[in-house]
Every structure is written in structure tokens, then in C-alpha cells.
N, C-alpha and C. Protein backbone atom coordinates (compact mmCIF):
# COMPACT_ATOMS: atom_id res chain seq x y z
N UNK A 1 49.08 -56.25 23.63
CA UNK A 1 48.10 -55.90 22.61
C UNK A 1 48.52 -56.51 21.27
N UNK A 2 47.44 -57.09 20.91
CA UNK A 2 48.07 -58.01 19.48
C UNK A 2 47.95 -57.08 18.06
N UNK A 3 48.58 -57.33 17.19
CA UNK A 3 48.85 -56.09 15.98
C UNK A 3 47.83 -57.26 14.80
N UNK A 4 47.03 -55.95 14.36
CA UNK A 4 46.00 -56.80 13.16
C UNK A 4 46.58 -56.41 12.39
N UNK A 5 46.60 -57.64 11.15
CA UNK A 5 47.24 -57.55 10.25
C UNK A 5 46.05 -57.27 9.33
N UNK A 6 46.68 -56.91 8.21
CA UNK A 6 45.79 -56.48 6.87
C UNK A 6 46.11 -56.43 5.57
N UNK A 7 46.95 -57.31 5.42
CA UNK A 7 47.16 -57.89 4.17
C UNK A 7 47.11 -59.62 4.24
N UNK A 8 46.99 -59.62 3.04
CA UNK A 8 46.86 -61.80 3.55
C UNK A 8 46.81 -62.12 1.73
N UNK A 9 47.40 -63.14 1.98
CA UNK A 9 47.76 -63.74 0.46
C UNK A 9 46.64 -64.92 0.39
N UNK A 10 45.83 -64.60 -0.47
CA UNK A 10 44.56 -65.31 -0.93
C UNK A 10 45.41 -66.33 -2.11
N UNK A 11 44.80 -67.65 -2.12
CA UNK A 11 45.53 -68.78 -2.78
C UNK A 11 44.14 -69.31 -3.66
N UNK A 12 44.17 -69.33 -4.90
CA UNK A 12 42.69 -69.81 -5.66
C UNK A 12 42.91 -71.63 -5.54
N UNK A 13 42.07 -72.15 -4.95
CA UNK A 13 41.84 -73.61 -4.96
C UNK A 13 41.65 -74.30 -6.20
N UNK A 14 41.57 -73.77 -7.00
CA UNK A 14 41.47 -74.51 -8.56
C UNK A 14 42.72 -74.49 -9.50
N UNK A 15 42.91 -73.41 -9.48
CA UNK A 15 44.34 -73.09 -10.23
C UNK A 15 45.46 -72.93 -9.30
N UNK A 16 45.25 -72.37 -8.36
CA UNK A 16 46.59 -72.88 -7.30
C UNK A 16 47.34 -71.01 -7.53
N UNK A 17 46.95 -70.36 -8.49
CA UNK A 17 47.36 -68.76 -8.47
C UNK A 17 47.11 -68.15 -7.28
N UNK A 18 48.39 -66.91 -6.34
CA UNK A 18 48.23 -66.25 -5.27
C UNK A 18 48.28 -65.14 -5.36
N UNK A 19 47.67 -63.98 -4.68
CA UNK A 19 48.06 -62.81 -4.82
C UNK A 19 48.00 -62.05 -3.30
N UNK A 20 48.65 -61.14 -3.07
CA UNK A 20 48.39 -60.59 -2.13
C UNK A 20 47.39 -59.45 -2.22
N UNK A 21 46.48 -59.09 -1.11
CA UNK A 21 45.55 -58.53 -1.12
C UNK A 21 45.38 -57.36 0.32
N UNK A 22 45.06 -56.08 0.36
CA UNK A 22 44.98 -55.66 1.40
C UNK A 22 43.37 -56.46 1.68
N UNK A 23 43.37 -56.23 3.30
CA UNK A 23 41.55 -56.32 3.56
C UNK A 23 41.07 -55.07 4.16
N UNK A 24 39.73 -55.12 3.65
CA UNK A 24 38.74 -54.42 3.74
C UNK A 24 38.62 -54.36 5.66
N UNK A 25 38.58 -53.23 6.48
CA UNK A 25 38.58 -53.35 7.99
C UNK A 25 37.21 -52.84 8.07
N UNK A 26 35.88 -52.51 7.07
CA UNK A 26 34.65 -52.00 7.35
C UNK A 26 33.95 -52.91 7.08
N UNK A 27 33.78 -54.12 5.90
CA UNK A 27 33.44 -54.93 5.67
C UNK A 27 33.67 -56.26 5.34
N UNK A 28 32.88 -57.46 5.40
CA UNK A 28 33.71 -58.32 4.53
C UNK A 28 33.41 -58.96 3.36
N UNK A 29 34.64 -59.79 2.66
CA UNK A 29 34.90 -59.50 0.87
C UNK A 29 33.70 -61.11 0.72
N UNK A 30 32.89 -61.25 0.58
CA UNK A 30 32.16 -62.44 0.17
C UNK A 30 32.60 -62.84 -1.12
N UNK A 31 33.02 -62.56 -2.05
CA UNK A 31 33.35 -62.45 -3.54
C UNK A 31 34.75 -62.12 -3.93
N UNK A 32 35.68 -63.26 -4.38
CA UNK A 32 36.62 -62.84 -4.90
C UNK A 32 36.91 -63.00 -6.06
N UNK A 33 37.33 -62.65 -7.28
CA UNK A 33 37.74 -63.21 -8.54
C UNK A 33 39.10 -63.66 -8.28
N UNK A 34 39.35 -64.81 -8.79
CA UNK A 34 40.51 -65.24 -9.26
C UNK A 34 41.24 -64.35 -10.37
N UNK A 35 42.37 -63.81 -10.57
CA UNK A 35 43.47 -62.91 -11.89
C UNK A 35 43.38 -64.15 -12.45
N UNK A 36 43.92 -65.09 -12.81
CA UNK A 36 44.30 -66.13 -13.22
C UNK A 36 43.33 -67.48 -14.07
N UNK A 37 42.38 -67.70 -13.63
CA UNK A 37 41.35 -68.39 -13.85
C UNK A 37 40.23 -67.90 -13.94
N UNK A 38 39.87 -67.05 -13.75
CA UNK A 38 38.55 -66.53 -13.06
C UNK A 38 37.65 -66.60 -12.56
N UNK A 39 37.97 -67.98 -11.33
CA UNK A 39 37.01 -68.59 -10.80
C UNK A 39 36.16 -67.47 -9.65
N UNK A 40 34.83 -67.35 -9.55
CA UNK A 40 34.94 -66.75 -8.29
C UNK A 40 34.38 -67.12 -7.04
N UNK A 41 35.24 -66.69 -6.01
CA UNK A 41 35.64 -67.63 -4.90
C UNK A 41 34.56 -66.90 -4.24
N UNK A 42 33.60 -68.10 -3.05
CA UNK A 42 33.20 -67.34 -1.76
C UNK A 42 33.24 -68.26 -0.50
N UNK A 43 33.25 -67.77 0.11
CA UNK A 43 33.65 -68.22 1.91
C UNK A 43 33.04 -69.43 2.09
N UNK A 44 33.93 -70.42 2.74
CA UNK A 44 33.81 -72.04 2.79
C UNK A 44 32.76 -72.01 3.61
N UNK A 45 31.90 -73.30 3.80
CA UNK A 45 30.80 -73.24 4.53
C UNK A 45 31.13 -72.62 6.32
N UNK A 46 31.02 -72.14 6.83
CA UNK A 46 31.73 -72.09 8.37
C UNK A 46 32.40 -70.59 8.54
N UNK A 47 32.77 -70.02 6.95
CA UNK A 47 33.98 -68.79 7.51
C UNK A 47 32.87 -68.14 6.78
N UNK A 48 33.05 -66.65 6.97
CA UNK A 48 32.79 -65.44 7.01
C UNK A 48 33.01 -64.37 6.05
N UNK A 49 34.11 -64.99 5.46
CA UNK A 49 35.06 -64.53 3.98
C UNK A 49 35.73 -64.99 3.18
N UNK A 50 36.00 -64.53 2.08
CA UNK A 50 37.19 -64.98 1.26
C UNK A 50 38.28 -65.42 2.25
N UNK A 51 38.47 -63.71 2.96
CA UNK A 51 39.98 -64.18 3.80
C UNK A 51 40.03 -65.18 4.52
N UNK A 52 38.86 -65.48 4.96
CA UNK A 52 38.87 -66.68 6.37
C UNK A 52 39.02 -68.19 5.86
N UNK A 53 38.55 -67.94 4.17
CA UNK A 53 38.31 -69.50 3.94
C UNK A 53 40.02 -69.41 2.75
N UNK A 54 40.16 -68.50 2.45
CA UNK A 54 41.34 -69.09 1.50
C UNK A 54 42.84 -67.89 1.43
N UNK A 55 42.63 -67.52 2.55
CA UNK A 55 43.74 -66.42 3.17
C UNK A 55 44.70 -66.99 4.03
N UNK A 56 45.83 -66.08 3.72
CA UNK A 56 47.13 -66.52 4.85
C UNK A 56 46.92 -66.24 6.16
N UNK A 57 46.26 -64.99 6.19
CA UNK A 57 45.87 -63.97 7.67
C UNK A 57 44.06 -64.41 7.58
N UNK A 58 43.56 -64.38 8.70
CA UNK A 58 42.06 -64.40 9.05
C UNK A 58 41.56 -62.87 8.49
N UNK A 59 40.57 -62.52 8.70
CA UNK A 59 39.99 -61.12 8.45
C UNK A 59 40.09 -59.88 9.55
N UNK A 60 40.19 -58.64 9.90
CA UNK A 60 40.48 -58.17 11.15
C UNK A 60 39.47 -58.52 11.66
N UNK A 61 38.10 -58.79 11.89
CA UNK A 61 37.16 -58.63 13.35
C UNK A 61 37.60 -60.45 13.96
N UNK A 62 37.84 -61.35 13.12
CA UNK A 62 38.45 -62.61 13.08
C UNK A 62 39.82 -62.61 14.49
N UNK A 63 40.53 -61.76 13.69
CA UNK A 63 42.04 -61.65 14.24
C UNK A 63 41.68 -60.78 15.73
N UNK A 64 40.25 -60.12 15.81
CA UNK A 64 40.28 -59.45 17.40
C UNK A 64 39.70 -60.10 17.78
N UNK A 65 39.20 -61.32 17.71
CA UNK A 65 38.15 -62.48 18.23
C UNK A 65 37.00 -61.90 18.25
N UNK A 66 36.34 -61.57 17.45
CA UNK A 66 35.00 -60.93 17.30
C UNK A 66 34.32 -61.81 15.77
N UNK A 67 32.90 -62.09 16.07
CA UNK A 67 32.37 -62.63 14.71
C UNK A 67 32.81 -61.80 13.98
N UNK A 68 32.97 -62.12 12.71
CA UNK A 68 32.83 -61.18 11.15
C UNK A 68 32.02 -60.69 11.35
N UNK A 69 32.17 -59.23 10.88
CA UNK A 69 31.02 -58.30 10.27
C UNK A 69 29.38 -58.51 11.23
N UNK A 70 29.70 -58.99 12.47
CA UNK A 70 28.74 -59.36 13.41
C UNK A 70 28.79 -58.70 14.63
């Protein structure tokens, strides 16, 4: 049985600032602000989330092989 993780270090593509972040296991985060820049980030064409497009860890329904939030 594989262990979902739920934290994941989100990396901002413009400024290059990281933070760690718990995730949300009811929904997912479409919208992130950057601390640092304040760019705000949303899910690359293809992913599902912040986490999926600019996270260390995938999102949990991701990580159980299940669409996002699908």
C-alpha cells in the first residue's frame, strides 16, 4: 500500500522562491500566490493543480492514480 504524501514544496517559476505547503485532500488549489513576487500561479496546461504543475509531490487523488478532483 503506497503512503500519500501531503506536503510538497511548490517552486515559483519566475522568481525561483520555494515554500513548503500542506495540500488540500478535498479539493484542488487552482490558484497560488507567490510570498515573494506575487505572481499568481495556475496549473500548466495538462495538470490539474498548482501541485501537479509546480510541486515536489503530485496532488493526493494524482498520487492514488485517480484524475484530480474527477
Amino acid at each position: 500500500m503506497k503512503t500519500i504524501e501531503l506536503v510538497s514544496k511548490i517552486t515559483c517559476p519566475v522568481c525561483g522562491h520555494s515554500k513548503t505547503e500542506e495540500m488540500p485532500t478535498n479539493a484542488c488549489q487552482w490558484y497560488y500566490e507567490c510570498e515573494s513576487c506575487k505572481t499568481l500561479l495556475r496549473p500548466l496546461k495538462g495538470d490539474c493543480c498548482v501541485f501537479c504543475s509546480y510541486g515536489t509531490v503530485k496532488c493526493p487523488p494524482v498520487q492514488e492514480g485517480n484524475k484530480c478532483c474527477g
